[in-house]
C-alpha atoms as a PDB file:
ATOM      1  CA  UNK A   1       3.899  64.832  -2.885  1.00  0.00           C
ATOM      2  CA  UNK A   2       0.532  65.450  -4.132  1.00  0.00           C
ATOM      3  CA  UNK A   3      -2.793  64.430  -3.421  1.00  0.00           C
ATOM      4  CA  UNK A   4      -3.328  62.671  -6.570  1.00  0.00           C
ATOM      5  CA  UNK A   5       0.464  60.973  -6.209  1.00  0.00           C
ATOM      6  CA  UNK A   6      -0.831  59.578  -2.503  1.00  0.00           C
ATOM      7  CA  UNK A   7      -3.806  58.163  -3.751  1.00  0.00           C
ATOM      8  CA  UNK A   8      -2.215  56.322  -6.849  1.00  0.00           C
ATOM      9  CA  UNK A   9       0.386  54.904  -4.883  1.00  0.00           C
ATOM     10  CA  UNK A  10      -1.860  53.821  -2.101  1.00  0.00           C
ATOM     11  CA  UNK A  11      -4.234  52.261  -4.697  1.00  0.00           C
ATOM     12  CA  UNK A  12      -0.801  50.846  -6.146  1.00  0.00           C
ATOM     13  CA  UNK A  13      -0.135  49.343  -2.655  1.00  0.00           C
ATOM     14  CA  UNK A  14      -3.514  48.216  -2.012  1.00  0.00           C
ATOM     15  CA  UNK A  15      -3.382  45.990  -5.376  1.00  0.00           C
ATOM     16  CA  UNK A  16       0.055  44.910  -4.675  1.00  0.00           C
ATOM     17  CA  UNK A  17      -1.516  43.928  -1.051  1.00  0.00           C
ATOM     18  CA  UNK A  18      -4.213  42.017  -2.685  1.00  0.00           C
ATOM     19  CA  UNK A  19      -2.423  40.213  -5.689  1.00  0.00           C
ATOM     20  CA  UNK A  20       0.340  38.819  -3.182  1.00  0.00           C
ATOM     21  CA  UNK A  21      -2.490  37.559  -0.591  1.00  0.00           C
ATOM     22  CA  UNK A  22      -4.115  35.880  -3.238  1.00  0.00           C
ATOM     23  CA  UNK A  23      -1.011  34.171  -4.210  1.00  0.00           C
ATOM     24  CA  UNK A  24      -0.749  33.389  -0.710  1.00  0.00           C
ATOM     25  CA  UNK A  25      -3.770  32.297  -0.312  1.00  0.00           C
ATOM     26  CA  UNK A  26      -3.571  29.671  -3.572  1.00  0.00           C
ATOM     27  CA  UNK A  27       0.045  28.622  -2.482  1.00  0.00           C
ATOM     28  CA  UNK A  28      -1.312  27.584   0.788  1.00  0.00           C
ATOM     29  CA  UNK A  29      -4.434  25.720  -1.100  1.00  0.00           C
ATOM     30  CA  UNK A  30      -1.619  24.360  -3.114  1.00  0.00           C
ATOM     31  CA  UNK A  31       0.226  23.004  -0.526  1.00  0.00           C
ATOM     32  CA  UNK A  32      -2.644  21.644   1.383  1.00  0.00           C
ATOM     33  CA  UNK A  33      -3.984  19.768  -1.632  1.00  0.00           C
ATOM     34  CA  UNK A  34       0.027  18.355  -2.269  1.00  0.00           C
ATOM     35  CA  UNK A  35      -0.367  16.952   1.278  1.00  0.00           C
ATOM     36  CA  UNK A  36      -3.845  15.462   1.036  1.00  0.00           C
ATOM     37  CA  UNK A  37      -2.499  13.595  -2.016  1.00  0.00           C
ATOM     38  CA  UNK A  38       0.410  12.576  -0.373  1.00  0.00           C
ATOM     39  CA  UNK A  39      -1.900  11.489   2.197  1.00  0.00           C
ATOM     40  CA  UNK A  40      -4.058   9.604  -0.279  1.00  0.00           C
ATOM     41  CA  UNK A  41      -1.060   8.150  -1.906  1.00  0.00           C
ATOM     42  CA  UNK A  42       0.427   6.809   1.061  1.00  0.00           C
ATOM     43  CA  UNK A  43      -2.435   5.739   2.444  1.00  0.00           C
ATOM     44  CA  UNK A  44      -3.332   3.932  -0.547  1.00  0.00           C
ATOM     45  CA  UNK A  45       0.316   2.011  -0.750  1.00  0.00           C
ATOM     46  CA  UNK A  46      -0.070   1.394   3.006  1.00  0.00           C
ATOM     47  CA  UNK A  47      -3.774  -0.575   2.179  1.00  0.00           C
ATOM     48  CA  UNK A  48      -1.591  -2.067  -1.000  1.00  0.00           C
ATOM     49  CA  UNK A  49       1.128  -3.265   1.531  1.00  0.00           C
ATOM     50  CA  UNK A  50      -1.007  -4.565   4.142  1.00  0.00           C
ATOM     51  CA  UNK A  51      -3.457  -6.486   1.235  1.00  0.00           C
ATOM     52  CA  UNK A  52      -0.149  -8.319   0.025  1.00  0.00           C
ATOM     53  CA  UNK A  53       1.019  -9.199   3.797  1.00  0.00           C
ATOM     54  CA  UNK A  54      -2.134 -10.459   4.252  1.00  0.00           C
ATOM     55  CA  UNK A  55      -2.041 -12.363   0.385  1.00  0.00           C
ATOM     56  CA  UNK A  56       1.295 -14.178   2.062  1.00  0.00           C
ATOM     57  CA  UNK A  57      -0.128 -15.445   5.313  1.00  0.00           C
ATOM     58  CA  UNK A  58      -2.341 -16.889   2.980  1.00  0.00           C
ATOM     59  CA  UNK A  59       0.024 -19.216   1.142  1.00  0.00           C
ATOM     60  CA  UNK A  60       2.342 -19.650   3.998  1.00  0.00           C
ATOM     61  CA  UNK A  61      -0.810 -21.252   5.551  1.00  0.00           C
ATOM     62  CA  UNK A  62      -1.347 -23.184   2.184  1.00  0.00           C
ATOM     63  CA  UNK A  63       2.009 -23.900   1.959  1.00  0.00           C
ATOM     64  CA  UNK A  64       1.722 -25.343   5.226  1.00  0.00           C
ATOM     65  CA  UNK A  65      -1.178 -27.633   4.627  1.00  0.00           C
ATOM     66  CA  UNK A  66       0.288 -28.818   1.390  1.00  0.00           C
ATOM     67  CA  UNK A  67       4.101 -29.542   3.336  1.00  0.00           C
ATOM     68  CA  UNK A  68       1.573 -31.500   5.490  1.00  0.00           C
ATOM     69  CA  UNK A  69      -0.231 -33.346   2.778  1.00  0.00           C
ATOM     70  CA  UNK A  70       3.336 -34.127   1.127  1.00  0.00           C
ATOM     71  CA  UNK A  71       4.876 -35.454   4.179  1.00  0.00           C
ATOM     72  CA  UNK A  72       1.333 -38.085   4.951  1.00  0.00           C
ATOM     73  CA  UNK A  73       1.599 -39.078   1.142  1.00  0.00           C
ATOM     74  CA  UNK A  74       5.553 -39.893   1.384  1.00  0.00           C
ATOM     75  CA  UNK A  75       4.914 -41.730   4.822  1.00  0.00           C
ATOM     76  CA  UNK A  76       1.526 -43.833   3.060  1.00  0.00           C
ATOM     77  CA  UNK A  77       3.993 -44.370  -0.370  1.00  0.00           C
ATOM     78  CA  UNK A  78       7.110 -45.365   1.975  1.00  0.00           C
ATOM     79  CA  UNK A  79       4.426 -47.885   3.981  1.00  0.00           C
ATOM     80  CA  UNK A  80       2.921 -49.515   0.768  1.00  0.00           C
ATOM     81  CA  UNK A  81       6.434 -50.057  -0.685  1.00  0.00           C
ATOM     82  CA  UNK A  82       7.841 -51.337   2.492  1.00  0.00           C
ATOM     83  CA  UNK A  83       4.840 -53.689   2.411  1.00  0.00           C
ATOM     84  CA  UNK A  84       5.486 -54.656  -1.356  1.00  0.00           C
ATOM     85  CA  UNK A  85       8.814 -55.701  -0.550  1.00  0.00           C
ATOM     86  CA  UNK A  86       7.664 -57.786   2.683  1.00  0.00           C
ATOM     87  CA  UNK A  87       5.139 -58.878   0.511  1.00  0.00           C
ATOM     88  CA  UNK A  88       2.197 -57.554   2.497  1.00  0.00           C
ATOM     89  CA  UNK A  89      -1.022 -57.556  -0.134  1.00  0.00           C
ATOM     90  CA  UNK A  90      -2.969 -55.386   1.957  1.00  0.00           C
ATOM     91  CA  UNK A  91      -0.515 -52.650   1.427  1.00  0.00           C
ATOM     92  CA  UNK A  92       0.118 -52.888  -1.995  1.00  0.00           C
ATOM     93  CA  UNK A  93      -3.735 -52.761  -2.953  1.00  0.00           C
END
């Protein structure tokens, strides 16, 4: 081989080199960047998830009070129309 062969194919080698690091290079800023979003994403559906948990306790805890309320309003109803039928006026208003 000749000089002028060598160099060609070591410039040929040297661009090949630097074309397929570069492509490594973006590849791994590719990948990196695909995980942060993934990241991101489920980060942002875990914070999505945990703001409707906490959106239930919420009306459980309503739910509660309002079983609560229900249950005082049948017993005062179930009192004042006992009373009507004993013929209690202070119960029947």
């Amino acid at each position: 081989m000749e000089g002028w062969q060598i160099a060609n194919l070591l410039e040929t080698l040297i661009i090949a080199v630097s074309v397929l690091s570069g492509l490594g290079i973006a590849t791994l800023g590719l990948v990196k960047w695909r995980a942060a979003v993934g990241k991101g994403d489920s980060t942002a559906v875990a914070e999505s998830v945990n703001s409707l948990r906490e959106s239930v306790e919420g009306m459980r805890d309503e739910l509660g009070d309002l079983s609560d309320r229900l249950e005082f309003t049948e017993r005062v109803l179930t009192r004042v129309a006992d009373g009507q039928k004993a013929g209690d006026k202070r119960l029947s208003g």
